[in-house]
C-alpha atoms as a PDB file:
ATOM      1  CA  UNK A   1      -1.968   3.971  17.358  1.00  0.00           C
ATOM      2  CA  UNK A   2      -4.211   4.818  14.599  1.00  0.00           C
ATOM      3  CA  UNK A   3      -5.753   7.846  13.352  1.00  0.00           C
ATOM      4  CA  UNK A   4      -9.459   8.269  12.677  1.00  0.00           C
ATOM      5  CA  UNK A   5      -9.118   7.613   8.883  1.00  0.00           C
ATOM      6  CA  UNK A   6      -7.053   4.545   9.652  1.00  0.00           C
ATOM      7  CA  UNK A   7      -9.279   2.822  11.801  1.00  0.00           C
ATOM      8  CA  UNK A   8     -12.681   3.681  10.128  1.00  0.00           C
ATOM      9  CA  UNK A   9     -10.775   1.864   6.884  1.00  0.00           C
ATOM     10  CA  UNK A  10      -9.543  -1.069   9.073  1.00  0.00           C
ATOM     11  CA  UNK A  11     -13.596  -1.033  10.618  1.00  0.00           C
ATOM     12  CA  UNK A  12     -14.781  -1.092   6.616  1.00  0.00           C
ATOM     13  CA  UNK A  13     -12.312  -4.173   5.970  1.00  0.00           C
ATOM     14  CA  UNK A  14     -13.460  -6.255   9.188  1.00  0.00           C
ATOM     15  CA  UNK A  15     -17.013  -5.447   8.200  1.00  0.00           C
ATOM     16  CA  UNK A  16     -16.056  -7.117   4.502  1.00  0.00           C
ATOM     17  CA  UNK A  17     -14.157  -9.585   5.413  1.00  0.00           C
ATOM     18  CA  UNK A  18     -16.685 -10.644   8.115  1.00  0.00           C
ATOM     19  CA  UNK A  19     -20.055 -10.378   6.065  1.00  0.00           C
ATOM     20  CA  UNK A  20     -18.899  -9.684   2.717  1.00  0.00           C
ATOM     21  CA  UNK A  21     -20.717  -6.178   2.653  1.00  0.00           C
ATOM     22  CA  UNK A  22     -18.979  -3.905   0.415  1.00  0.00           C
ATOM     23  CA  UNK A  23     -19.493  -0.732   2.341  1.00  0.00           C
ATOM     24  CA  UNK A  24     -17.485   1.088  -0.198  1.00  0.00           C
ATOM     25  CA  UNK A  25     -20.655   1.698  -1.880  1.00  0.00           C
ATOM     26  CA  UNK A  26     -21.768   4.303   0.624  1.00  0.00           C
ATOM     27  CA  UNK A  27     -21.051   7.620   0.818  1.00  0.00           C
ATOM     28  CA  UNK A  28     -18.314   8.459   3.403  1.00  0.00           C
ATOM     29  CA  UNK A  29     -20.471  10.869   5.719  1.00  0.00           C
ATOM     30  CA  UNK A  30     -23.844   8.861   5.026  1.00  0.00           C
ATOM     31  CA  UNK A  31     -21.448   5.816   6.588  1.00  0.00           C
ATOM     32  CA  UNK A  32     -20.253   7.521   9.106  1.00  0.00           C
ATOM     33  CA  UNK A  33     -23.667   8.481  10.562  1.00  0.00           C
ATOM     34  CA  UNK A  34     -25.093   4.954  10.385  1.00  0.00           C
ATOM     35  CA  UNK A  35     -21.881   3.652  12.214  1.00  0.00           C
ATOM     36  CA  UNK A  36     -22.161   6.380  14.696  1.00  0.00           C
ATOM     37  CA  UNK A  37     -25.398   5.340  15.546  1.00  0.00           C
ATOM     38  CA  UNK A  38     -24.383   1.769  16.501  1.00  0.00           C
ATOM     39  CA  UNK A  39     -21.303   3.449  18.491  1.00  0.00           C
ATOM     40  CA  UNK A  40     -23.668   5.595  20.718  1.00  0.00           C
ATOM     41  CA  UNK A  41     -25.913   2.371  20.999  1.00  0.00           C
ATOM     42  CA  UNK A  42     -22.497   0.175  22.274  1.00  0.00           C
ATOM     43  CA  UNK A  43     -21.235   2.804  24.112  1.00  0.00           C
ATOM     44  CA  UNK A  44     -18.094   2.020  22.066  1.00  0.00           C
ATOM     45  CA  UNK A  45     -15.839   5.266  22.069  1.00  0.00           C
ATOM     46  CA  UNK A  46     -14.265   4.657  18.796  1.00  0.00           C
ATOM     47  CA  UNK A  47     -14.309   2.657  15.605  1.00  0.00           C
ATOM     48  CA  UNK A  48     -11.658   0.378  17.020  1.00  0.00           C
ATOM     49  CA  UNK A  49     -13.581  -0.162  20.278  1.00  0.00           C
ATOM     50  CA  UNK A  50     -16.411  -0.804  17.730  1.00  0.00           C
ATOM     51  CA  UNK A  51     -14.640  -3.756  16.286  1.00  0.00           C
ATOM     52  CA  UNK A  52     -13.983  -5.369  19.644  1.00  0.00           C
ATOM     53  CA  UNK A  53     -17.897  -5.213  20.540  1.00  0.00           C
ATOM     54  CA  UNK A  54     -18.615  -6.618  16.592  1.00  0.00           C
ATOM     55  CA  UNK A  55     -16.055  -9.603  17.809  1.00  0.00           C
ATOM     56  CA  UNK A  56     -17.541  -9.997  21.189  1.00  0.00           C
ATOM     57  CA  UNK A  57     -20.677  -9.810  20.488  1.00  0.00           C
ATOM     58  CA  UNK A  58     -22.338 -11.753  17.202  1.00  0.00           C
ATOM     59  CA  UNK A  59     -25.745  -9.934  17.086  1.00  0.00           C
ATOM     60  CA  UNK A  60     -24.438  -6.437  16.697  1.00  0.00           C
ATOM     61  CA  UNK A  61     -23.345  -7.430  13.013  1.00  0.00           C
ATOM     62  CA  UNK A  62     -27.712  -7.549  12.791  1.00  0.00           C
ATOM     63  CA  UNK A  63     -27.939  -4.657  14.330  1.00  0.00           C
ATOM     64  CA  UNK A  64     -25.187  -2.777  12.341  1.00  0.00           C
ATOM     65  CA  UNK A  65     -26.506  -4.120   8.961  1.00  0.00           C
ATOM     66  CA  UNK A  66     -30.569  -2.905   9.987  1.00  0.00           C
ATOM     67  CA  UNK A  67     -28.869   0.364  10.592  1.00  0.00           C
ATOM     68  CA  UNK A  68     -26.702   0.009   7.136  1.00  0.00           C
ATOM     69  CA  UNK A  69     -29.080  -0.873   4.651  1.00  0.00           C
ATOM     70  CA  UNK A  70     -31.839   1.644   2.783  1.00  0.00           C
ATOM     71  CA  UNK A  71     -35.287   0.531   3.467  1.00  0.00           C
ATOM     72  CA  UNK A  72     -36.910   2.042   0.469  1.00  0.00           C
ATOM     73  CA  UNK A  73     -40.075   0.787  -0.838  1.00  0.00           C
ATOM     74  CA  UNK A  74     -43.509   1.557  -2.031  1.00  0.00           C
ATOM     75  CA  UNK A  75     -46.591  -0.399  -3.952  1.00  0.00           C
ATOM     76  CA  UNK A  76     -45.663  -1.509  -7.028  1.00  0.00           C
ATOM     77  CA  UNK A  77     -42.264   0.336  -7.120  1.00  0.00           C
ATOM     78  CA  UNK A  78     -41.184   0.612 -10.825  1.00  0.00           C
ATOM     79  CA  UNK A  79     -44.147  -0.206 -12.957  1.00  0.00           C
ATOM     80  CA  UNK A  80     -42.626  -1.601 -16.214  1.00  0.00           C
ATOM     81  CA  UNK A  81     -41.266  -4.091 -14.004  1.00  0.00           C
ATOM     82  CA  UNK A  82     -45.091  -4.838 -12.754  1.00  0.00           C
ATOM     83  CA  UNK A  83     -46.249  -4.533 -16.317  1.00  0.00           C
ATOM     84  CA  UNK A  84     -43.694  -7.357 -17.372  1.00  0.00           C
ATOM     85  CA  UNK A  85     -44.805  -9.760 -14.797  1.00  0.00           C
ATOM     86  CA  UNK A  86     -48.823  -8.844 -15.040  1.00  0.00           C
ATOM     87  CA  UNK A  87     -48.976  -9.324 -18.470  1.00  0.00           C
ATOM     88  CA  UNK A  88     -46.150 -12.192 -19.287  1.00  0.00           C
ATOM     89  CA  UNK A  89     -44.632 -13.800 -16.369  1.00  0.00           C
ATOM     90  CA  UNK A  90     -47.540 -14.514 -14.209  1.00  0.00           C
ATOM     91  CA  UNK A  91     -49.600 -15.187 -16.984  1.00  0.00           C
ATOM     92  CA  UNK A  92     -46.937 -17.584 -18.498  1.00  0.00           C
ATOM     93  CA  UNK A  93     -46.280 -19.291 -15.142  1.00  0.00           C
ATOM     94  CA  UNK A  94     -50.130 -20.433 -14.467  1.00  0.00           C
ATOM     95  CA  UNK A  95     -50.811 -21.690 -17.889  1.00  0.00           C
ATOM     96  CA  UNK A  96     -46.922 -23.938 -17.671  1.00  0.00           C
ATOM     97  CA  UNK A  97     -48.615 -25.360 -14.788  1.00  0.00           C
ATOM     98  CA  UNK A  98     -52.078 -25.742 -15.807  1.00  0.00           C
ATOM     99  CA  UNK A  99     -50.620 -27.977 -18.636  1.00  0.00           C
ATOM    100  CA  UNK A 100     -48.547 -29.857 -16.008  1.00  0.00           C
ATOM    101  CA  UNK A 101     -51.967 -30.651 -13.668  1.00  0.00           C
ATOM    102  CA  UNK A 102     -50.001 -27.857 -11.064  1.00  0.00           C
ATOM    103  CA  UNK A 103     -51.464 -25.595  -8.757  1.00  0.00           C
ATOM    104  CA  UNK A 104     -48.508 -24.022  -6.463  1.00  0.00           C
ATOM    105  CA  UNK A 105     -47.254 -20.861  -7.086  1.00  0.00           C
ATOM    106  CA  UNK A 106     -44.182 -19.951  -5.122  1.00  0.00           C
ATOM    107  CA  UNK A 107     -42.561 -16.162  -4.936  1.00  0.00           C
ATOM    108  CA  UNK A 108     -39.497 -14.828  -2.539  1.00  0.00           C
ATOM    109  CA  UNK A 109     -39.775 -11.517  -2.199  1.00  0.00           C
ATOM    110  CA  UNK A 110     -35.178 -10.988  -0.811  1.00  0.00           C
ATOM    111  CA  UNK A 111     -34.824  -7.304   0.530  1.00  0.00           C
ATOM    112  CA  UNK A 112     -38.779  -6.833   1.170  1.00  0.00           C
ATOM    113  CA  UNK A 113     -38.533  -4.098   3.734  1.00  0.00           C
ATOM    114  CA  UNK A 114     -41.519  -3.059   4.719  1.00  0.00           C
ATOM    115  CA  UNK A 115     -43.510  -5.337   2.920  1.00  0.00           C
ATOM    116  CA  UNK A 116     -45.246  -3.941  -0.075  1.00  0.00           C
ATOM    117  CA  UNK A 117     -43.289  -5.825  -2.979  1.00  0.00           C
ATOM    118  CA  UNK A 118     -44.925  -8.768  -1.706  1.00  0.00           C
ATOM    119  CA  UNK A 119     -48.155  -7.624  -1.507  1.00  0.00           C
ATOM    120  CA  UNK A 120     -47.780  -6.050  -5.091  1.00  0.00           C
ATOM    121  CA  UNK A 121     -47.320  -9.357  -6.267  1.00  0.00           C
ATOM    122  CA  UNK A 122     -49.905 -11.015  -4.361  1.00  0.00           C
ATOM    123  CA  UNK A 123     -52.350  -8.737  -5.758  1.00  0.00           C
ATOM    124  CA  UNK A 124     -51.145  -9.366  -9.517  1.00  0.00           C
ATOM    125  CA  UNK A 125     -51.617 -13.562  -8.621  1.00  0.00           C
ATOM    126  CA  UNK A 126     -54.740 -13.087  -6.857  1.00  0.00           C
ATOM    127  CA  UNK A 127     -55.728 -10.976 -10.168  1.00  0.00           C
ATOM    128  CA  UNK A 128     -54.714 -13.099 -12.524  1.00  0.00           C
ATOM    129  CA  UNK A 129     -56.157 -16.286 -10.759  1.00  0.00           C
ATOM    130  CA  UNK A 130     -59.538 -14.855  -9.897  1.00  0.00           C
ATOM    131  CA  UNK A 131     -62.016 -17.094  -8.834  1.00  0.00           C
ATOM    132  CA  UNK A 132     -59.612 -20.212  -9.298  1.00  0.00           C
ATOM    133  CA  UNK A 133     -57.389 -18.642  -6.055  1.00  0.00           C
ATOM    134  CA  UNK A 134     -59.398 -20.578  -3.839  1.00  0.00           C
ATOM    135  CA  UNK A 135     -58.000 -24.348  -5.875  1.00  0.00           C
ATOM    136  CA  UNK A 136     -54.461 -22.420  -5.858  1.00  0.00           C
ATOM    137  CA  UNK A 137     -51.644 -22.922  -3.181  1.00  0.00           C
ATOM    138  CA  UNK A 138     -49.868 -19.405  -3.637  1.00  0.00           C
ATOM    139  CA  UNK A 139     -47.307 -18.388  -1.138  1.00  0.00           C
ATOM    140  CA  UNK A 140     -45.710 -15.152  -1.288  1.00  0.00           C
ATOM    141  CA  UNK A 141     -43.012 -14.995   0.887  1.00  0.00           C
ATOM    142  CA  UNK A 142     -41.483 -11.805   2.027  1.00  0.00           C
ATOM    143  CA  UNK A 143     -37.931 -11.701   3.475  1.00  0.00           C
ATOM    144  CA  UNK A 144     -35.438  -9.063   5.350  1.00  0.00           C
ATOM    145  CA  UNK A 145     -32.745  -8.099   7.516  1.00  0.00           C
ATOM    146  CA  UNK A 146     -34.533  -5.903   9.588  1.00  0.00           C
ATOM    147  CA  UNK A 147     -37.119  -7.057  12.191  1.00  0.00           C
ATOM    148  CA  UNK A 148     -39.019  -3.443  12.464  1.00  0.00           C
ATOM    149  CA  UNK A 149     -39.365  -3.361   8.802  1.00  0.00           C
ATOM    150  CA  UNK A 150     -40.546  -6.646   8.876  1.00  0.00           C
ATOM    151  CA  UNK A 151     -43.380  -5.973  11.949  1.00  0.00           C
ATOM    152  CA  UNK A 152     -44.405  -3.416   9.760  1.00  0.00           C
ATOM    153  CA  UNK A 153     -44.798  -5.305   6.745  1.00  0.00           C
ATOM    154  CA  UNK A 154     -46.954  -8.304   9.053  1.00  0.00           C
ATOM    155  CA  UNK A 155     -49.682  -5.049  10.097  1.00  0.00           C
ATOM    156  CA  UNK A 156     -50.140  -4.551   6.237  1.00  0.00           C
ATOM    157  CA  UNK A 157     -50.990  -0.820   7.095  1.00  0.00           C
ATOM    158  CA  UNK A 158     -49.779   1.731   5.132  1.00  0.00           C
ATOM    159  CA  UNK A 159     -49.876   5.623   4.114  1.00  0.00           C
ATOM    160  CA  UNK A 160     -50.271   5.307   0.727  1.00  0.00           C
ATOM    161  CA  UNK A 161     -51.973   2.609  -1.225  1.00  0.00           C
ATOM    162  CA  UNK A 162     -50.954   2.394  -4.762  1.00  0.00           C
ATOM    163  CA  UNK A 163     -49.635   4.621  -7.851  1.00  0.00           C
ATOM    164  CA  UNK A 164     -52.741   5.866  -9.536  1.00  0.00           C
ATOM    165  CA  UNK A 165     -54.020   3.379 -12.198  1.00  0.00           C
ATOM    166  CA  UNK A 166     -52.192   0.494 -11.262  1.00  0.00           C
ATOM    167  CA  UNK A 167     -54.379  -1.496  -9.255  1.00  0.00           C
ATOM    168  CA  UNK A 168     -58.186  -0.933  -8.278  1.00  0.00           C
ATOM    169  CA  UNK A 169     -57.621  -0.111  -4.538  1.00  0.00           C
ATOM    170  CA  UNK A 170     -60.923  -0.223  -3.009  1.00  0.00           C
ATOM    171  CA  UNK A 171     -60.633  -4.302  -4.231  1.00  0.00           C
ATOM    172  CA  UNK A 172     -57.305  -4.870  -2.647  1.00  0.00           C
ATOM    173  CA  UNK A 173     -57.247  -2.124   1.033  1.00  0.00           C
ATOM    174  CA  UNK A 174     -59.837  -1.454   2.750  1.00  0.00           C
ATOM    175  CA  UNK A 175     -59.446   2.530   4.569  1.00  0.00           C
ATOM    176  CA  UNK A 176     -58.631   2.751   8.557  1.00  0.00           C
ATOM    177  CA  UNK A 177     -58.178   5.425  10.853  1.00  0.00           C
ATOM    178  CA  UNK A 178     -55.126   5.594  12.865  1.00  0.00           C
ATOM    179  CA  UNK A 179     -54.170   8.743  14.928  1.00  0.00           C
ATOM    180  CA  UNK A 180     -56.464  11.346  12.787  1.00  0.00           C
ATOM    181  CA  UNK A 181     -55.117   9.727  10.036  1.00  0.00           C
ATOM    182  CA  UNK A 182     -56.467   7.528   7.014  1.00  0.00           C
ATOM    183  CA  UNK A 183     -54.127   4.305   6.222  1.00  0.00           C
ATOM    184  CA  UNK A 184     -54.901   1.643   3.577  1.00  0.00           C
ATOM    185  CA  UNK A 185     -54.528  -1.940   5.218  1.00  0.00           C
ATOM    186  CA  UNK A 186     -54.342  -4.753   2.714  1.00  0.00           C
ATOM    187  CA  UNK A 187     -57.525  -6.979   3.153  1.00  0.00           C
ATOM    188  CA  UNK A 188     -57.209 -10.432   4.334  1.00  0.00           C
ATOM    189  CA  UNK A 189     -57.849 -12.215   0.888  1.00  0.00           C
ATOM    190  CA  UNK A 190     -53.963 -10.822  -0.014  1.00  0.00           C
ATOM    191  CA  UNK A 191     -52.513 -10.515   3.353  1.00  0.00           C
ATOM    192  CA  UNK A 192     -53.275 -14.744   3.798  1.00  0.00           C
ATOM    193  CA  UNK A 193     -51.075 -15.171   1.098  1.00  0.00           C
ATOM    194  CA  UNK A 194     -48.138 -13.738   2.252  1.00  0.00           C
ATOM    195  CA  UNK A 195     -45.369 -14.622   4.999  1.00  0.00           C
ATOM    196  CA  UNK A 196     -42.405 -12.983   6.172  1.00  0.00           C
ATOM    197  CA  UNK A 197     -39.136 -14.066   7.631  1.00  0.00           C
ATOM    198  CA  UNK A 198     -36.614 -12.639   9.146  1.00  0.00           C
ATOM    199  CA  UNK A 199     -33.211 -14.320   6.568  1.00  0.00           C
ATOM    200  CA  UNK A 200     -30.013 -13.310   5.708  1.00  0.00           C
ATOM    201  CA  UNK A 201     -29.042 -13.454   1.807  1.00  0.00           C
ATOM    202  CA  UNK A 202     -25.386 -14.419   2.709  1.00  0.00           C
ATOM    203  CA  UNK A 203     -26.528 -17.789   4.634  1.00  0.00           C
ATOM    204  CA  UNK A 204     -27.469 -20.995   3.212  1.00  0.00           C
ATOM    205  CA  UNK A 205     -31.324 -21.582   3.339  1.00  0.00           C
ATOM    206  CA  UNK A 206     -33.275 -25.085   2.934  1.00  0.00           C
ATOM    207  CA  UNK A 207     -34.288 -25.353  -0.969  1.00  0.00           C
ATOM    208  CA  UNK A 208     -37.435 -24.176  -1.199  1.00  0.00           C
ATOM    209  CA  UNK A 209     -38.322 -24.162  -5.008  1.00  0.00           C
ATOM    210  CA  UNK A 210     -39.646 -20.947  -6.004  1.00  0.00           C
ATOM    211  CA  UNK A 211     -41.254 -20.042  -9.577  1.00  0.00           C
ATOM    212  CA  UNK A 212     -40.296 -15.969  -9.576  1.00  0.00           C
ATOM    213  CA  UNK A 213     -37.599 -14.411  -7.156  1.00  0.00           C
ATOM    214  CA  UNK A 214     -37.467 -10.963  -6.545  1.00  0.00           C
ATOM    215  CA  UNK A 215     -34.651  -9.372  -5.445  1.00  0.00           C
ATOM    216  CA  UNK A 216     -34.241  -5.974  -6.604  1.00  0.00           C
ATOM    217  CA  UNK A 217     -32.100  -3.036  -5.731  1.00  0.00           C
ATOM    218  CA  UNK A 218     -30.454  -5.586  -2.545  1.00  0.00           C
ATOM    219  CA  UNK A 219     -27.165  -6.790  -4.730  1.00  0.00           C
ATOM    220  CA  UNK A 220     -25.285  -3.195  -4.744  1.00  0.00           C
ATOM    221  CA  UNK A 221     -24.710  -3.487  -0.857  1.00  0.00           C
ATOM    222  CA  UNK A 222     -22.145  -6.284  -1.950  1.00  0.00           C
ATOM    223  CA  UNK A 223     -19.031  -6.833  -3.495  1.00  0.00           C
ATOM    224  CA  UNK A 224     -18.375  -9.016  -6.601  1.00  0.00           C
ATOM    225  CA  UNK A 225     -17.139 -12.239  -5.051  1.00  0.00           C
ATOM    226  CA  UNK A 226     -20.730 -12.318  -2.583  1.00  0.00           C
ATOM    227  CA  UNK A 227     -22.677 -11.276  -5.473  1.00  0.00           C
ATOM    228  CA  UNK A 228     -21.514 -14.266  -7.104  1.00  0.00           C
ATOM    229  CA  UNK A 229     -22.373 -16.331  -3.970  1.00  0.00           C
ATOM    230  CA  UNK A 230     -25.909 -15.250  -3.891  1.00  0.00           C
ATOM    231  CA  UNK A 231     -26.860 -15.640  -7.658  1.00  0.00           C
ATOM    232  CA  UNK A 232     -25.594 -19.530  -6.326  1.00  0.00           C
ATOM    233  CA  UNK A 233     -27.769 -19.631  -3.708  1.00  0.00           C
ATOM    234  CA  UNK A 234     -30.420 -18.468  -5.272  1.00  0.00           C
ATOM    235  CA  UNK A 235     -30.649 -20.060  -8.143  1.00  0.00           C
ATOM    236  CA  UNK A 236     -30.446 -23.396  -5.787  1.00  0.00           C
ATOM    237  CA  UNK A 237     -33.914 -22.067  -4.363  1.00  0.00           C
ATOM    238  CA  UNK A 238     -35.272 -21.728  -7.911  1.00  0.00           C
ATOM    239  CA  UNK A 239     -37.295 -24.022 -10.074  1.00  0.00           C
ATOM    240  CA  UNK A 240     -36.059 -24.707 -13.453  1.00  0.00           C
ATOM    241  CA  UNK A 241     -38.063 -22.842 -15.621  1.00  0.00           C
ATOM    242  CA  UNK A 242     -38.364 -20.083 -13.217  1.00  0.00           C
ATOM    243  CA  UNK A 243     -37.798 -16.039 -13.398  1.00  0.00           C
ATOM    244  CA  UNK A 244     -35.822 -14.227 -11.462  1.00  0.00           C
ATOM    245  CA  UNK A 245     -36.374 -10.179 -11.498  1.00  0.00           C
ATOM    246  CA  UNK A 246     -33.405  -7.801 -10.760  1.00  0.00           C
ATOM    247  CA  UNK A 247     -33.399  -4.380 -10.077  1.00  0.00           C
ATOM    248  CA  UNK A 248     -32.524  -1.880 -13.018  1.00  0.00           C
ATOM    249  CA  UNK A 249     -28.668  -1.437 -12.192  1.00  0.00           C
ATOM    250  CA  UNK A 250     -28.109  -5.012 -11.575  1.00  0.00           C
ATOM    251  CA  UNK A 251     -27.080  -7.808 -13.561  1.00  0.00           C
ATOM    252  CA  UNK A 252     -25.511 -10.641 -13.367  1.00  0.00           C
ATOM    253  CA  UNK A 253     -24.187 -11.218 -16.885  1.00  0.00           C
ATOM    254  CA  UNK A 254     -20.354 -10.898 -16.654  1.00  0.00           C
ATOM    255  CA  UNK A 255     -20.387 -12.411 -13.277  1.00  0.00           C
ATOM    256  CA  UNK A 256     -22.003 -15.995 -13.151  1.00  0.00           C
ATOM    257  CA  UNK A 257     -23.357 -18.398 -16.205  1.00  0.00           C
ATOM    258  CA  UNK A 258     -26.273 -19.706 -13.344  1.00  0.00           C
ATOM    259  CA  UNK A 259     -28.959 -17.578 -14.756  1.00  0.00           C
ATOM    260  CA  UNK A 260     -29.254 -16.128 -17.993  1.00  0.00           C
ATOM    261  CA  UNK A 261     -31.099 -13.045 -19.373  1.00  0.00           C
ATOM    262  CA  UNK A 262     -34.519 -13.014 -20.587  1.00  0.00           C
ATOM    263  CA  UNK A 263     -34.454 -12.280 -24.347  1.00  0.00           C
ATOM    264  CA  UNK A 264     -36.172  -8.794 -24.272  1.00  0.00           C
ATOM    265  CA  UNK A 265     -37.361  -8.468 -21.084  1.00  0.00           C
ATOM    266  CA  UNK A 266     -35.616  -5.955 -18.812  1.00  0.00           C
ATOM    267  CA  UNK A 267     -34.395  -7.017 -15.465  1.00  0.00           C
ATOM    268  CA  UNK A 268     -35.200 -10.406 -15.992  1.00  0.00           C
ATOM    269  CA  UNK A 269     -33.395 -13.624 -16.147  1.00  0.00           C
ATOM    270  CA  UNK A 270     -34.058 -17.392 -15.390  1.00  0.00           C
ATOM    271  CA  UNK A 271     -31.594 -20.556 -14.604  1.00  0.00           C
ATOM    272  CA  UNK A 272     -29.410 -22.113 -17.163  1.00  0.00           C
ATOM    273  CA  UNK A 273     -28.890 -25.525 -15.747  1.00  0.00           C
ATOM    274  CA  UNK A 274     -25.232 -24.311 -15.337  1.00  0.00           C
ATOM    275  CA  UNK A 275     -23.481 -25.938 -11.964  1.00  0.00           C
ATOM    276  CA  UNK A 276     -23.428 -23.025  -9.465  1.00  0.00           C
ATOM    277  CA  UNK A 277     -19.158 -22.495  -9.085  1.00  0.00           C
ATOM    278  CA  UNK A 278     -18.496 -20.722  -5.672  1.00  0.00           C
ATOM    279  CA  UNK A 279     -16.741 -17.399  -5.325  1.00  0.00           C
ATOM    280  CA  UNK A 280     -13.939 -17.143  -3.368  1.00  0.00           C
ATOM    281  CA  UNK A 281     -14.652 -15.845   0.409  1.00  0.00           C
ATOM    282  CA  UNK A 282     -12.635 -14.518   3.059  1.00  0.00           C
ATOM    283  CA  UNK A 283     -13.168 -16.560   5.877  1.00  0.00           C
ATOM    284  CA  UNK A 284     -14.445 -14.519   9.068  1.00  0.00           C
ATOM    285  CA  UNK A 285     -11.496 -13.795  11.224  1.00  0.00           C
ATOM    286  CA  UNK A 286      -9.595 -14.153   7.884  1.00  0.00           C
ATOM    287  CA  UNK A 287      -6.732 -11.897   6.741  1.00  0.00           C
ATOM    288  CA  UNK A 288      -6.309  -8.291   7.832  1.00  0.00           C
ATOM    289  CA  UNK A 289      -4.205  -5.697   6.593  1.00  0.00           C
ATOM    290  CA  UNK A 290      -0.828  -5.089   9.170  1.00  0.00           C
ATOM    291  CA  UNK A 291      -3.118  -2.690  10.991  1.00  0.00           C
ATOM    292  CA  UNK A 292      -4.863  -5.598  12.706  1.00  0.00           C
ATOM    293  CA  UNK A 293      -2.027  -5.817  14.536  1.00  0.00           C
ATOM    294  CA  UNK A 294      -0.960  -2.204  15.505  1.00  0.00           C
ATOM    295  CA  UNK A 295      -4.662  -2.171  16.705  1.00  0.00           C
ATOM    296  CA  UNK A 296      -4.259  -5.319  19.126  1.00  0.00           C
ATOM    297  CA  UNK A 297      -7.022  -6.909  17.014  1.00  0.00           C
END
């Protein structure tokens, strides 16, 4: 049999191997909480018992992944990043396209949470086009793991608005009452711009052609080899001559030639033309180490 140690290592490897989610990158006792959650939810009495009901049952991976990942958002989260795409990369996108006889203006918001990257960036289009929004087909779209993140995103109510100075708020929430409380909700004229969907980075997704693709602070849940695999992926969703915005401790230079950095602009990168070359995946159910089978797994 194994000890505790043993089989919380041999859980960590079948949750790799199986979704390619480094977990690794977690503290050990912030891990073990999360996991222990899902246990008491299963009724599973052990970590081993908890790979059996992962096995047996598809949808707890979802559920163990909600309860995994760090939901932590707010308007406008890191303002340089804001700054760059307010005062270049929107900017730079609408005239490209007014030259071209365009009007569409596609974002994917990967790893939205709660919802208010996409509404950040809604406001900046909605900004920048002004009285042209109306000729404009704009389509934010918002997309997560977690389906009570996402509910809350599709209210648009929040406690807190936006970082002082950023945006004028009055113009973009309008104030509501909620028990005793006052919320800002994010008025229709932004909220109609914006769709969320419930979507998995590590699946395949129909092309969708999107001009800026956000997806910050979402790659360190992953090990190299799926990090690889979703640069890929994404860059297959991307328009040529798009932009696509990491978070401040990501990169992807040193792992894939698909994108390539933007000269002097932090974070940001767009596609190189460079044939996407797949990473090497464990297959699910693949390998295990010779625990596996001291476990009966």
């Amino acid at each position: 049999m194994l000890n505790e140690d043993q089989a919380f290592s041999f859980l960590k490897r079948r949750i790799l191997l199986d979704r390619g989610l480094d977990c690794e990158q977690y503290k050990e006792n912030y891990l073990k909480r999360r996991i222990g959650v899902r246990l008491r939810a299963t009724g599973a009495k052990d970590y081993l018992d908890y790979v059996r009901v992962l096995r047996t049952d598809p949808e707890e991976y979802s559920r163990l992944l909600d309860e995994m990942t760090i939901n932590v958002t707010q308007f406008f989260r890191d303002e340089d990043v804001f700054q760059q795409l307010s005062a270049s990369v929107i900017p730079e996108l609408i005239d490209e396209k007014r030259v071209r006889g365009g009007r569409s203006l596609r974002v994917w918001c990967a790893g939205c949470a709660s919802g208010e990257e996409p509404y950040s960036v809604a406001i900046l289009i909605h900004r920048a086009l002004n009285d042209e929004i109306s000729r404009w087909n704009v389509r934010v779209l918002g997309s997560d793991l977690d389906q009570k993140s996402l509910a809350t995103a599709r209210r648009a109510v929040y406690a807190e608005a936006s970082p002082s100075g950023v945006v004028d708020v009055p113009r973009y929430f309008e104030e509501v009452r909620e028990d005793g409380k006052t919320r800002f909700r994010v008025r229709d004229e932004v909220k109609r711009l914006v769709k969320f969907e419930r979507q998995n980075l590590l699946e395949e997704h129909t092309r969708r052609h999107f001009d800026i693709v956000l997806c910050r602070n979402v790659l360190i849940y992953f090990d190299q080899d799926t990090k690889i695999n979703i640069f890929n992926r994404l860059a297959k969703q991307m328009e040529p001559d798009g932009f696509l915005v990491l978070g401040a401790a990501e990169t992807v230079v040193g792992l894939t030639d698909v994108f390539k950095p933007f000269p002097d602009r932090r974070g940001l990168y767009r596609p190189s033309g460079v044939r996407p070359t797949p990473a090497k995946m464990p297959a699910a159910g693949g390998a295990l180490p010779k625990v596996a089978a001291v476990a009966g797994l």
